[in-house]
PDB file of N, CA and C in Angstrom:
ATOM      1  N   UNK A   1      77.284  62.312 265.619  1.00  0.00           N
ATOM      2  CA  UNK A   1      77.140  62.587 267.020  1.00  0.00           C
ATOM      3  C   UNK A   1      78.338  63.419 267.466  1.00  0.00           C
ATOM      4  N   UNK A   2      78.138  64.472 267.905  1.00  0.00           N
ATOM      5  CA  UNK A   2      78.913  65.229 268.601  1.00  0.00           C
ATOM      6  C   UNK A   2      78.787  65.706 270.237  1.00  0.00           C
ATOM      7  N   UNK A   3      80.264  66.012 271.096  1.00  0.00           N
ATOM      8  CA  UNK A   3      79.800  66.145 272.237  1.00  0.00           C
ATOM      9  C   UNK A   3      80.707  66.956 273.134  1.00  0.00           C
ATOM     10  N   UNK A   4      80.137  67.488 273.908  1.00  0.00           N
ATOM     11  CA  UNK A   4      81.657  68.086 274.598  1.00  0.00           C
ATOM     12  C   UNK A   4      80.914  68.624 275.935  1.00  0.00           C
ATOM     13  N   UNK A   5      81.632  68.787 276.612  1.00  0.00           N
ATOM     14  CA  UNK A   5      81.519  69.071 278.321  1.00  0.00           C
ATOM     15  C   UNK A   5      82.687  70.012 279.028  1.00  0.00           C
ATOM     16  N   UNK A   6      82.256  71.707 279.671  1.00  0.00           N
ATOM     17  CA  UNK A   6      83.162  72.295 280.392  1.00  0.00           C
ATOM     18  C   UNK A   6      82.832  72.295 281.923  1.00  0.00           C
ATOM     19  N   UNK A   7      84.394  72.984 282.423  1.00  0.00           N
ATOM     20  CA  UNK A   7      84.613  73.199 283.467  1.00  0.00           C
ATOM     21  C   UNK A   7      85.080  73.903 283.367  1.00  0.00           C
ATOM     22  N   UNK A   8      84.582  75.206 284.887  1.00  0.00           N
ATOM     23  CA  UNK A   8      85.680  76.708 284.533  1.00  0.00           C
ATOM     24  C   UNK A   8      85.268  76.646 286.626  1.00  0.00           C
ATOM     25  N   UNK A   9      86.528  76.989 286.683  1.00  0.00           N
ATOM     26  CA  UNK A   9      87.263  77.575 288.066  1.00  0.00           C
ATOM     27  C   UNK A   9      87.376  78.833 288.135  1.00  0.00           C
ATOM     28  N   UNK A  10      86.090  79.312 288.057  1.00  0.00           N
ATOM     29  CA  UNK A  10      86.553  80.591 288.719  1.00  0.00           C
ATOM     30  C   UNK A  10      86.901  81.436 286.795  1.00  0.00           C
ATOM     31  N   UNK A  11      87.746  82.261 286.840  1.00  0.00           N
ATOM     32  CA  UNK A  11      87.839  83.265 285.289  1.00  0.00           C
ATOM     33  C   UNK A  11      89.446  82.564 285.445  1.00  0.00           C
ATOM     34  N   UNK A  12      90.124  81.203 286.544  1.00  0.00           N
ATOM     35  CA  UNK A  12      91.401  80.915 286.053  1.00  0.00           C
ATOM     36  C   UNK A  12      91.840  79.913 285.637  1.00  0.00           C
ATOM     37  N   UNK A  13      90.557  79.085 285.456  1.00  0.00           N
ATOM     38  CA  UNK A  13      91.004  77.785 284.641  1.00  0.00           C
ATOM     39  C   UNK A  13      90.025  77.526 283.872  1.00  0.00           C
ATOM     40  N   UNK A  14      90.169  77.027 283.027  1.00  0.00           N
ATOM     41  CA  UNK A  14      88.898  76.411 281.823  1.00  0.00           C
ATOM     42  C   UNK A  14      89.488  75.077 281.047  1.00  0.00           C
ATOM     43  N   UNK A  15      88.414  74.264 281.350  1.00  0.00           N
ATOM     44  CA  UNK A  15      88.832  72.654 280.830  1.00  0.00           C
ATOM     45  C   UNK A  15      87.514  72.414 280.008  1.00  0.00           C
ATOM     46  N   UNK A  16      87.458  71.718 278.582  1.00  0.00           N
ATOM     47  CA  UNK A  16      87.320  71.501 277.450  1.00  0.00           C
ATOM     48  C   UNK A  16      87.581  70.101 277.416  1.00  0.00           C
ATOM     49  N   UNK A  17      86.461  69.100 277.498  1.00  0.00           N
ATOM     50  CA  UNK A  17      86.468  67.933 276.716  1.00  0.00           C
ATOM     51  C   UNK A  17      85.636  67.282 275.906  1.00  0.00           C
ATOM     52  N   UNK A  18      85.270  67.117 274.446  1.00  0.00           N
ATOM     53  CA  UNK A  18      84.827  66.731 273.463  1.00  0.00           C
ATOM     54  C   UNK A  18      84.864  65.740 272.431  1.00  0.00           C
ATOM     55  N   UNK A  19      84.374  65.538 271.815  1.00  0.00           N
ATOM     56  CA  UNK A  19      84.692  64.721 270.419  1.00  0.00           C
ATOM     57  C   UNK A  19      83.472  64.831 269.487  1.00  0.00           C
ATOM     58  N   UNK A  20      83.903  63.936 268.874  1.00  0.00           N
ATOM     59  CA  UNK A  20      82.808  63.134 267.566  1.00  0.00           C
ATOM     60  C   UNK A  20      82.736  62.010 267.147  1.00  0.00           C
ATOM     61  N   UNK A  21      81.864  61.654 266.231  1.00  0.00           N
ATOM     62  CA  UNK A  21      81.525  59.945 265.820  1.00  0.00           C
ATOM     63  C   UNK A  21      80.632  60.494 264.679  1.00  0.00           C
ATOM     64  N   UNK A  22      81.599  60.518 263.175  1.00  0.00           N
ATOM     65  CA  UNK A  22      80.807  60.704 262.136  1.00  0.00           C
ATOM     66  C   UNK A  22      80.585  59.874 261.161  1.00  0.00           C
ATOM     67  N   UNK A  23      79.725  59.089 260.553  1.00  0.00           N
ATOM     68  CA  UNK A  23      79.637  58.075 258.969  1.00  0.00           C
ATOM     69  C   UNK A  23      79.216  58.875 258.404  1.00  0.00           C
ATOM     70  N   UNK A  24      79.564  58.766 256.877  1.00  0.00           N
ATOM     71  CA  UNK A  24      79.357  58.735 255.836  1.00  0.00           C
ATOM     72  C   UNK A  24      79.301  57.827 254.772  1.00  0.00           C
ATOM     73  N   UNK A  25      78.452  57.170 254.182  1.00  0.00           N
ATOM     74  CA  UNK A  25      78.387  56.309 253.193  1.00  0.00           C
ATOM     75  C   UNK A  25      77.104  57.209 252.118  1.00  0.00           C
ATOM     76  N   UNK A  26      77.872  56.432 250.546  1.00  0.00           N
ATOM     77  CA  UNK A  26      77.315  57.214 249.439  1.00  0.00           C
ATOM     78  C   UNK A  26      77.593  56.406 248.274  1.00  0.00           C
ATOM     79  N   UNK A  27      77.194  56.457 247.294  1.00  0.00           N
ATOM     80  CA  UNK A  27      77.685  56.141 245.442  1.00  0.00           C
ATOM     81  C   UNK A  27      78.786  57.045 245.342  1.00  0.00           C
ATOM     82  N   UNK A  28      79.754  56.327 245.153  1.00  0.00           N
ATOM     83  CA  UNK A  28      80.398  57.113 243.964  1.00  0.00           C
ATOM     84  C   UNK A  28      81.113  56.638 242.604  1.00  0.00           C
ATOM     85  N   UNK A  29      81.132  57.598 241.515  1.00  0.00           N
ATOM     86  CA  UNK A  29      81.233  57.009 240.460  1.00  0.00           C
ATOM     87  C   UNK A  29      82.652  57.924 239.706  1.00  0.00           C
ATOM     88  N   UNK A  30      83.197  57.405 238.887  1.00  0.00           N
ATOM     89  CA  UNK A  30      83.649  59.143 238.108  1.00  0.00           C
ATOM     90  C   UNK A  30      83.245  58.634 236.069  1.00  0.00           C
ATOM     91  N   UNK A  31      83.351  59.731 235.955  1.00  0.00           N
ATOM     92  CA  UNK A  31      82.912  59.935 234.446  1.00  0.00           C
ATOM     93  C   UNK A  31      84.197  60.695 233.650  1.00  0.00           C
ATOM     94  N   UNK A  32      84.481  60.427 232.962  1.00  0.00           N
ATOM     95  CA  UNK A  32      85.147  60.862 231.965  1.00  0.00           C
ATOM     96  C   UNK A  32      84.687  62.033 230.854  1.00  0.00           C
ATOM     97  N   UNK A  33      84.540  63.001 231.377  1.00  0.00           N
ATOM     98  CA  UNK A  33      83.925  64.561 230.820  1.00  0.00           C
ATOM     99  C   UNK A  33      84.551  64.993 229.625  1.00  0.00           C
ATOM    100  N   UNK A  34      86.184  65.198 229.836  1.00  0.00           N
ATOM    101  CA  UNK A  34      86.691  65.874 228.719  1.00  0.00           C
ATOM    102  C   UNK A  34      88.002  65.105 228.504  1.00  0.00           C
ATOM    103  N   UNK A  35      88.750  65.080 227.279  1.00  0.00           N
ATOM    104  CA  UNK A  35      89.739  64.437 227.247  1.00  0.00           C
ATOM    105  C   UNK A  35      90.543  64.905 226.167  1.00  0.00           C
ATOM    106  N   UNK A  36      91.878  66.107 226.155  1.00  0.00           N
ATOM    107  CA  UNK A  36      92.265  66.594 225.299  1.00  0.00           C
ATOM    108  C   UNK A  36      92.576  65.660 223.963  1.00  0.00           C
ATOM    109  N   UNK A  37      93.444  65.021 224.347  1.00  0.00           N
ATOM    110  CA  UNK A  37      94.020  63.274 223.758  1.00  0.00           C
ATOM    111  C   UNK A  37      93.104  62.104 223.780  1.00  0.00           C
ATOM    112  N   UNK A  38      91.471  62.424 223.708  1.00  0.00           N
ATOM    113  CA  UNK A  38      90.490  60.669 223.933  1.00  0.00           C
ATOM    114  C   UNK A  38      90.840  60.146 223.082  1.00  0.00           C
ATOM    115  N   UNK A  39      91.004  60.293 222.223  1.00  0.00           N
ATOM    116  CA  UNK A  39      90.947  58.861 221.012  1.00  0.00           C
ATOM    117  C   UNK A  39      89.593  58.231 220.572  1.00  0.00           C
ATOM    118  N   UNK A  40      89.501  57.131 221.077  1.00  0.00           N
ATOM    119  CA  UNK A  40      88.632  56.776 221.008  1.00  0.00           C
ATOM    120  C   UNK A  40      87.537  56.781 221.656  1.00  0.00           C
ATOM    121  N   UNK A  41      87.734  57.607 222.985  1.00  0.00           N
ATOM    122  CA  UNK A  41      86.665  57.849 223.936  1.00  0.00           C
ATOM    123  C   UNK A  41      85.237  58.411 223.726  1.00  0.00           C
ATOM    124  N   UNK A  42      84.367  58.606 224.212  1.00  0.00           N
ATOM    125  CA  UNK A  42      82.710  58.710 224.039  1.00  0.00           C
ATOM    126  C   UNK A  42      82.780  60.170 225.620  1.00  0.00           C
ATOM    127  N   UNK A  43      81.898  60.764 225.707  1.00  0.00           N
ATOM    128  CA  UNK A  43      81.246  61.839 226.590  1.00  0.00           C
ATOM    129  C   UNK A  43      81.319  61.158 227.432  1.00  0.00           C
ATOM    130  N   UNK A  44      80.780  61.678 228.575  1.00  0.00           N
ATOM    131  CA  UNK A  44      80.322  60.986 230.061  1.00  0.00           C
ATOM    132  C   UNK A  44      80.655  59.169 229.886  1.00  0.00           C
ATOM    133  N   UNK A  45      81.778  58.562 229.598  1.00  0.00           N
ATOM    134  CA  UNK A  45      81.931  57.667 230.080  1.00  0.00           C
ATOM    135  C   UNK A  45      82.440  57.247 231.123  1.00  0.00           C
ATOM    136  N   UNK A  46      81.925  56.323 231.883  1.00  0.00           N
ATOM    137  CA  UNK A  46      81.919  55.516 233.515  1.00  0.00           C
ATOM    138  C   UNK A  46      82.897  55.312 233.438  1.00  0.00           C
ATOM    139  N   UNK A  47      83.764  55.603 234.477  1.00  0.00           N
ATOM    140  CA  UNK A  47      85.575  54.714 234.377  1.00  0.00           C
ATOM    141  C   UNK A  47      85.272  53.782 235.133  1.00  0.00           C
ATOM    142  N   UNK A  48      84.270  54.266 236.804  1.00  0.00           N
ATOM    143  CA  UNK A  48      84.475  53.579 237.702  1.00  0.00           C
ATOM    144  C   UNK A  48      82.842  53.742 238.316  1.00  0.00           C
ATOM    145  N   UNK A  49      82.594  52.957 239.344  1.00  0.00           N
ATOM    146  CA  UNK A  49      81.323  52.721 239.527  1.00  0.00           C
ATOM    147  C   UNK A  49      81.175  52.288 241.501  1.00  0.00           C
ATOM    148  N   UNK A  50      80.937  52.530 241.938  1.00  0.00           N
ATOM    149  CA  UNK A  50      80.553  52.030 243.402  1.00  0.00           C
ATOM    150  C   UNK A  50      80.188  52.672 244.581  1.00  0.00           C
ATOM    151  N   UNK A  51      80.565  51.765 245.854  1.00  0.00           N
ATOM    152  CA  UNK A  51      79.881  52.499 247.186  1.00  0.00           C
ATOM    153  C   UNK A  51      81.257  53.020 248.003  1.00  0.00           C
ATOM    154  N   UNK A  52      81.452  53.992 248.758  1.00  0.00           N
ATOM    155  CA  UNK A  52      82.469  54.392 250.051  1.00  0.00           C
ATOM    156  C   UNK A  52      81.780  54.774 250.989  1.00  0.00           C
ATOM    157  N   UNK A  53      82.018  54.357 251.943  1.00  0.00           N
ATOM    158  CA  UNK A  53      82.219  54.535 253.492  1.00  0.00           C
ATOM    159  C   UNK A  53      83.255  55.316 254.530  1.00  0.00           C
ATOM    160  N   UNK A  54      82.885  55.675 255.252  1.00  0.00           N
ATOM    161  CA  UNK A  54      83.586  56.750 255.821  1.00  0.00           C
ATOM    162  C   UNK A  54      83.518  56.598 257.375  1.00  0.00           C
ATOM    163  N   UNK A  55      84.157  56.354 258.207  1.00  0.00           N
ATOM    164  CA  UNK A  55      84.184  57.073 259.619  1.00  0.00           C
ATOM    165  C   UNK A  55      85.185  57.732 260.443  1.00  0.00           C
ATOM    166  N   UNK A  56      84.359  58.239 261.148  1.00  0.00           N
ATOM    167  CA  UNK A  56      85.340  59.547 261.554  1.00  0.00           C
ATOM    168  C   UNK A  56      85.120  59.844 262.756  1.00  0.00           C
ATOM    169  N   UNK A  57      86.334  59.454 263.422  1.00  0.00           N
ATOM    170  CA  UNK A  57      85.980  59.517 265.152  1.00  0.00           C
ATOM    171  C   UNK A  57      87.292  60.700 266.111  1.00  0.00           C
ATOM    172  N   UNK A  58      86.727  61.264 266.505  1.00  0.00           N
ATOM    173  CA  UNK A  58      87.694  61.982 267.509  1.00  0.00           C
ATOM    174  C   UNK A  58      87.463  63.022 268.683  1.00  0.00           C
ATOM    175  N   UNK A  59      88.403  62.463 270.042  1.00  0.00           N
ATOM    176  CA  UNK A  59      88.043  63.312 271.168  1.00  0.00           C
ATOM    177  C   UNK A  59      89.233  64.099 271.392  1.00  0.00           C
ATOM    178  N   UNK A  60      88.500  65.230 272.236  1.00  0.00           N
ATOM    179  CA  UNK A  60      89.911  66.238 272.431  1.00  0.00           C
ATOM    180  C   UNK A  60      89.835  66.735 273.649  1.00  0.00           C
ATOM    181  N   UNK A  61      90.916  67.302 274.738  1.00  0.00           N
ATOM    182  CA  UNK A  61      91.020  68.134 275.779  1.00  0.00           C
ATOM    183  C   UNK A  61      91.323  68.884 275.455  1.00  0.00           C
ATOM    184  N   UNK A  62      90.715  70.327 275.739  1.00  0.00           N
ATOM    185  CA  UNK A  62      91.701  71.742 276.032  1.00  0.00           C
ATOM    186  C   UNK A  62      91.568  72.470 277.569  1.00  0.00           C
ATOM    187  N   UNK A  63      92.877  72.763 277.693  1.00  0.00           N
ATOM    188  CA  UNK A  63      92.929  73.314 278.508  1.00  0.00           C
ATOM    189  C   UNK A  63      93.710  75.308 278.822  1.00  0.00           C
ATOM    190  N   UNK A  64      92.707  76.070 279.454  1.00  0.00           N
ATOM    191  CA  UNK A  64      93.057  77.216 278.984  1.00  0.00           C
ATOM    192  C   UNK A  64      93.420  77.521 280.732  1.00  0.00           C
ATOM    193  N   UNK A  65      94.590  78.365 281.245  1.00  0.00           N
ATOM    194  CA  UNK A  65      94.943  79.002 282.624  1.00  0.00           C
ATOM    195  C   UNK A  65      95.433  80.547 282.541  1.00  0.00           C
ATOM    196  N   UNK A  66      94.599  80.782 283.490  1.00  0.00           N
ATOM    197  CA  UNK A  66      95.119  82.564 283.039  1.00  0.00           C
ATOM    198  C   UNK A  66      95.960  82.431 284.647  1.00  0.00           C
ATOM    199  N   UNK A  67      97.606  83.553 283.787  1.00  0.00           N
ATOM    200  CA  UNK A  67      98.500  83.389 284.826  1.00  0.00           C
ATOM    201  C   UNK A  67      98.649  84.999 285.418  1.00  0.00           C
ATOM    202  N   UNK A  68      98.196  85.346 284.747  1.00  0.00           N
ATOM    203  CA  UNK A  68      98.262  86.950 285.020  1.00  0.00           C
ATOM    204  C   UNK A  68      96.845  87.132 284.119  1.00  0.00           C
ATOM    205  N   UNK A  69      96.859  88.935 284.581  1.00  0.00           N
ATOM    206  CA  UNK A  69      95.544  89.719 284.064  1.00  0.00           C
ATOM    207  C   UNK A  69      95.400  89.303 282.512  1.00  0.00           C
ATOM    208  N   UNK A  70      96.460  89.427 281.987  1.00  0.00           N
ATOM    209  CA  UNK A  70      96.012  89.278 280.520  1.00  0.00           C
ATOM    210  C   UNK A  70      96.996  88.303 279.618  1.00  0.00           C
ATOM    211  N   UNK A  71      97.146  86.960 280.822  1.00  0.00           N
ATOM    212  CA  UNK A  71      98.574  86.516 280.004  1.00  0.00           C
ATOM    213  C   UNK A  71      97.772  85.371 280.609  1.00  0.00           C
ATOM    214  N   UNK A  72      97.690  84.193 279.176  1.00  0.00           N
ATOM    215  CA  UNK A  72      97.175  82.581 279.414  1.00  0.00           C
ATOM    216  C   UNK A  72      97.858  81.811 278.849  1.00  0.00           C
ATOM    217  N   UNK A  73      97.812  80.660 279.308  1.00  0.00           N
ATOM    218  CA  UNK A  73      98.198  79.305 278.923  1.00  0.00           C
ATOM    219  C   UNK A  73      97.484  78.454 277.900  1.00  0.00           C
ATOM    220  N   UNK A  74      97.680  78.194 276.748  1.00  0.00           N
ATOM    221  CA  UNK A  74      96.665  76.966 276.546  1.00  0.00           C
ATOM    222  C   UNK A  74      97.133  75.396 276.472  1.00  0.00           C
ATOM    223  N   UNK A  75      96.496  74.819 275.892  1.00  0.00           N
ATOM    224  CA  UNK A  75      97.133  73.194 275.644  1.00  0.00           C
ATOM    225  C   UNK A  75      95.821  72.347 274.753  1.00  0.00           C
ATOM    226  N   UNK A  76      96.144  72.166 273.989  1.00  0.00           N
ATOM    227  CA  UNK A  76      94.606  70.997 273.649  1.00  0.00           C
ATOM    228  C   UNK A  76      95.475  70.024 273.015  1.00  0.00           C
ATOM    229  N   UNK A  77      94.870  69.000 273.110  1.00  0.00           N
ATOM    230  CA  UNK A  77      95.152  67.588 273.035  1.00  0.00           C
ATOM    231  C   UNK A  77      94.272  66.906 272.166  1.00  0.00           C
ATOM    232  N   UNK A  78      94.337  66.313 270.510  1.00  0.00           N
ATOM    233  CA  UNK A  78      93.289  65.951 270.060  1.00  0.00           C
ATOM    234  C   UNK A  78      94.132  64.354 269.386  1.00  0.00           C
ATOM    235  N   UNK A  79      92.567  63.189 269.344  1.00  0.00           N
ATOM    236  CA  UNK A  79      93.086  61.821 268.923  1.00  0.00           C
ATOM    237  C   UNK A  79      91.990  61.707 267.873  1.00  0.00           C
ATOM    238  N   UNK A  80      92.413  61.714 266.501  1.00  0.00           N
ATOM    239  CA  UNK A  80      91.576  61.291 265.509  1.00  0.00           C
ATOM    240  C   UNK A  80      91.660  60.199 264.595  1.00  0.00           C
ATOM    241  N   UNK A  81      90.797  59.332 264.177  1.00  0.00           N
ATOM    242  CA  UNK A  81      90.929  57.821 263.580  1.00  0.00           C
ATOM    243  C   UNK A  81      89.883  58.243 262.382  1.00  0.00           C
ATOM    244  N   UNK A  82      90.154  57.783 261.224  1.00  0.00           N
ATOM    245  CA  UNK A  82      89.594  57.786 260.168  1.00  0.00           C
ATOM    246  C   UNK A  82      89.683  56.500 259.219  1.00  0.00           C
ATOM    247  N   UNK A  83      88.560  56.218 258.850  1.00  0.00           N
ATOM    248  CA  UNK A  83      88.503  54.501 258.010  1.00  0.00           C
ATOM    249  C   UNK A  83      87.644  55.257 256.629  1.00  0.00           C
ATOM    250  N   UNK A  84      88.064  54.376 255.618  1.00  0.00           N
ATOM    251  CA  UNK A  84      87.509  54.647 254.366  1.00  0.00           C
ATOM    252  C   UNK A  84      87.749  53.211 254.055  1.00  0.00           C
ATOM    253  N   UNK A  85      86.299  53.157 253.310  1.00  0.00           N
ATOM    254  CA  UNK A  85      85.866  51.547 252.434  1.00  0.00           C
ATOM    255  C   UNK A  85      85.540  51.828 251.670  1.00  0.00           C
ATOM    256  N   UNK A  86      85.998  51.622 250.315  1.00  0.00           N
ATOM    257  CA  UNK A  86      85.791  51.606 248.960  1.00  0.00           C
ATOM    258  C   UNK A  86      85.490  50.480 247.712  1.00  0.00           C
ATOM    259  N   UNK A  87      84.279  50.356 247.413  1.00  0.00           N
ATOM    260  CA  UNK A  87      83.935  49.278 246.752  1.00  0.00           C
ATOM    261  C   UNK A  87      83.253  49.450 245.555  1.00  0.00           C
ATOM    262  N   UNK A  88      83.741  48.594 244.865  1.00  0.00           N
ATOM    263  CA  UNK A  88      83.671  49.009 243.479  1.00  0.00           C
ATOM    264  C   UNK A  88      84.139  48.282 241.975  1.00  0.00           C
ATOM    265  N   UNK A  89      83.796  48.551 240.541  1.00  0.00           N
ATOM    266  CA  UNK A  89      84.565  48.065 239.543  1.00  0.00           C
ATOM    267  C   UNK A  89      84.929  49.071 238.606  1.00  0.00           C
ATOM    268  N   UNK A  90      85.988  49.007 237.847  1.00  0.00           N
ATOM    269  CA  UNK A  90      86.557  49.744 237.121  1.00  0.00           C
ATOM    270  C   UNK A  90      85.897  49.380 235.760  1.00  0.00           C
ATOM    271  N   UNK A  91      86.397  49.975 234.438  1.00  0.00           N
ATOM    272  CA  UNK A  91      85.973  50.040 233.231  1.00  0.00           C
ATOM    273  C   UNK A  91      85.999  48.713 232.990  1.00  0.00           C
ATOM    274  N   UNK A  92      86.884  48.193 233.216  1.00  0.00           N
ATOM    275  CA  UNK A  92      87.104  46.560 232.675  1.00  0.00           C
ATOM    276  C   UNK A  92      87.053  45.205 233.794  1.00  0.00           C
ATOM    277  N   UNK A  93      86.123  45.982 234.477  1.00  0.00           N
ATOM    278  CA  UNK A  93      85.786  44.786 235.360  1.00  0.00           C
ATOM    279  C   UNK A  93      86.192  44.535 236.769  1.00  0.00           C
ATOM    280  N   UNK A  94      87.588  45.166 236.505  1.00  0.00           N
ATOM    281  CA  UNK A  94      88.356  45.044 238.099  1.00  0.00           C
ATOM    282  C   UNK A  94      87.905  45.260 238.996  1.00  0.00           C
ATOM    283  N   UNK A  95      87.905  44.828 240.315  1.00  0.00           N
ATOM    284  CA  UNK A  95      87.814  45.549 241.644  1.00  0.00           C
ATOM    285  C   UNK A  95      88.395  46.579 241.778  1.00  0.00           C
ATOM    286  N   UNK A  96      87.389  47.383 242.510  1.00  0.00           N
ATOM    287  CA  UNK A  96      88.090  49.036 242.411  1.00  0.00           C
ATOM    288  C   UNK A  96      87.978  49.088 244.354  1.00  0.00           C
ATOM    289  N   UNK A  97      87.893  47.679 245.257  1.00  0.00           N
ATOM    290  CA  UNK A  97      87.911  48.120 246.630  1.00  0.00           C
ATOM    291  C   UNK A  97      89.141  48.294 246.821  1.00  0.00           C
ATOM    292  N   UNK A  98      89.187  48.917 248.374  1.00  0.00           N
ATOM    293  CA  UNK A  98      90.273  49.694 248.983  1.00  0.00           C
ATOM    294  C   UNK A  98      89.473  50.258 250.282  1.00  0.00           C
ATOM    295  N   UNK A  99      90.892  49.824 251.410  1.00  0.00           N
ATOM    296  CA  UNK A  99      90.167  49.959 252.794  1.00  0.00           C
ATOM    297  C   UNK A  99      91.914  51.192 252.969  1.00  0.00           C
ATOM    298  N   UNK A 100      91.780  51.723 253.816  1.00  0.00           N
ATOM    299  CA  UNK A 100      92.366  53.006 254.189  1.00  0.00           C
ATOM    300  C   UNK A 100      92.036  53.185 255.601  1.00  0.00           C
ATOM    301  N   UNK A 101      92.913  53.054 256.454  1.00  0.00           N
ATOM    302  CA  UNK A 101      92.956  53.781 258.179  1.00  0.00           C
ATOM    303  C   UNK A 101      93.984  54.525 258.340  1.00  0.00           C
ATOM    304  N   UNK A 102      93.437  55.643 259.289  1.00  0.00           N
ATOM    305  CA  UNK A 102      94.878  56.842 259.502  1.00  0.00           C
ATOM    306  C   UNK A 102      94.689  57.141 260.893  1.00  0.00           C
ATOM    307  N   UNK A 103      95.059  57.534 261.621  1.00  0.00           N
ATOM    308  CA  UNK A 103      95.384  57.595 263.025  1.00  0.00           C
ATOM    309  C   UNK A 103      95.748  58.874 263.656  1.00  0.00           C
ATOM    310  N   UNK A 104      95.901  59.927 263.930  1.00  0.00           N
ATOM    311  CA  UNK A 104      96.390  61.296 264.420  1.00  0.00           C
ATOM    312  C   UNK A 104      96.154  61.506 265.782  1.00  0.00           C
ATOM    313  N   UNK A 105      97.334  62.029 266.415  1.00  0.00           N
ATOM    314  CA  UNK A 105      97.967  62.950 267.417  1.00  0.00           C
ATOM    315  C   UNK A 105      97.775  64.115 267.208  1.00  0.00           C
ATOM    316  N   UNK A 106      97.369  65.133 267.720  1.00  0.00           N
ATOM    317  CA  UNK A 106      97.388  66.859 267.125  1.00  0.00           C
ATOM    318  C   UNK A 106      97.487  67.155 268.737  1.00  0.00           C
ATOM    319  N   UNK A 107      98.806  67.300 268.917  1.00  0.00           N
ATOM    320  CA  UNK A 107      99.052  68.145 270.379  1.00  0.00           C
ATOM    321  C   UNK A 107      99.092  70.063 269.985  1.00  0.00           C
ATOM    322  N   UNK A 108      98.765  70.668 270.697  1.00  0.00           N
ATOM    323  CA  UNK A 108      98.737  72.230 270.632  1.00  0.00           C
ATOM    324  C   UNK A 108      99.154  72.776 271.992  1.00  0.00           C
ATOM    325  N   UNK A 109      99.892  73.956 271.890  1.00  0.00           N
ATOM    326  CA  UNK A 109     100.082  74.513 273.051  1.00  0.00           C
ATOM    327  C   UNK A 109     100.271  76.174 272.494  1.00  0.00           C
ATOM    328  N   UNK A 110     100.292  77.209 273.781  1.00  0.00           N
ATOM    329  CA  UNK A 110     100.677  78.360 273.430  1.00  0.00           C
ATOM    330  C   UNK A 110     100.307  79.180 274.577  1.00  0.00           C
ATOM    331  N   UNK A 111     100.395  80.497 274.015  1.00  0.00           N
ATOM    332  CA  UNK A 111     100.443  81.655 274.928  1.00  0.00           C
ATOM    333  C   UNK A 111      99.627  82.692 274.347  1.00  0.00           C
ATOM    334  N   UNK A 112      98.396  83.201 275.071  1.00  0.00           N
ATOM    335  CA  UNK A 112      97.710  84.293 274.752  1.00  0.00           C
ATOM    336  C   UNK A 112      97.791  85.716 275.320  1.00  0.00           C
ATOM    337  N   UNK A 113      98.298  86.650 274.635  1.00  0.00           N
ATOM    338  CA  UNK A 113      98.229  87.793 275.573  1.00  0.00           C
ATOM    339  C   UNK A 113      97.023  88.882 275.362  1.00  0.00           C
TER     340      UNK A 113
END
């Protein structure tokens, strides 16, 4: 789901607010293809085996001001959260889960001429 909504004043202000709300869930596996040093290894063997999850959320403001004919302001403001779930077993049985959250600030500013 994605979304966003403007406002413009006239050709001297323009306001920008948006986001998103994305999942992803899937298999994933990895295989063991090539191995300079295998030893004892076999082709396409499974190291690892399972499901991940994914979400992905974030809203943003921008804001654009023209101060003169050809001279602007900008600013955008973005908050993004990301989760990953990982579930799973390894070659020898182990649990291969793992949960992961990250959090972001992305402030921007500048000058367009």
């Amino acid at each position: 789901m994605t979304f966003s909504g403007n406002y413009h004043l006239e050709d001297k202000f323009k306001l920008t607010l948006g986001g998103a709300l994305n999942q992803y869930y899937g298999k994933h596996f990895g295989k063991i293809i090539w191995a300079q040093d295998a030893s004892n290894s076999i082709n396409d063997y499974k190291w690892y085996d399972g499901t991940g999850l994914k979400n992905d959320f974030n809203i943003y403001i921008k804001a654009n001001i023209r101060l003169f004919r050809k001279f602007f302001l900008f600013g955008d403001l973005q908050y993004r959260d990301i989760l990953y779930k990982m579930t799973g077993t390894l070659e020898d049985l182990r649990p291969a889960d793992q949960i992961h959250s990250f959090s972001f600030f992305n402030p921007k500013a500048g000058v367009i001429y």
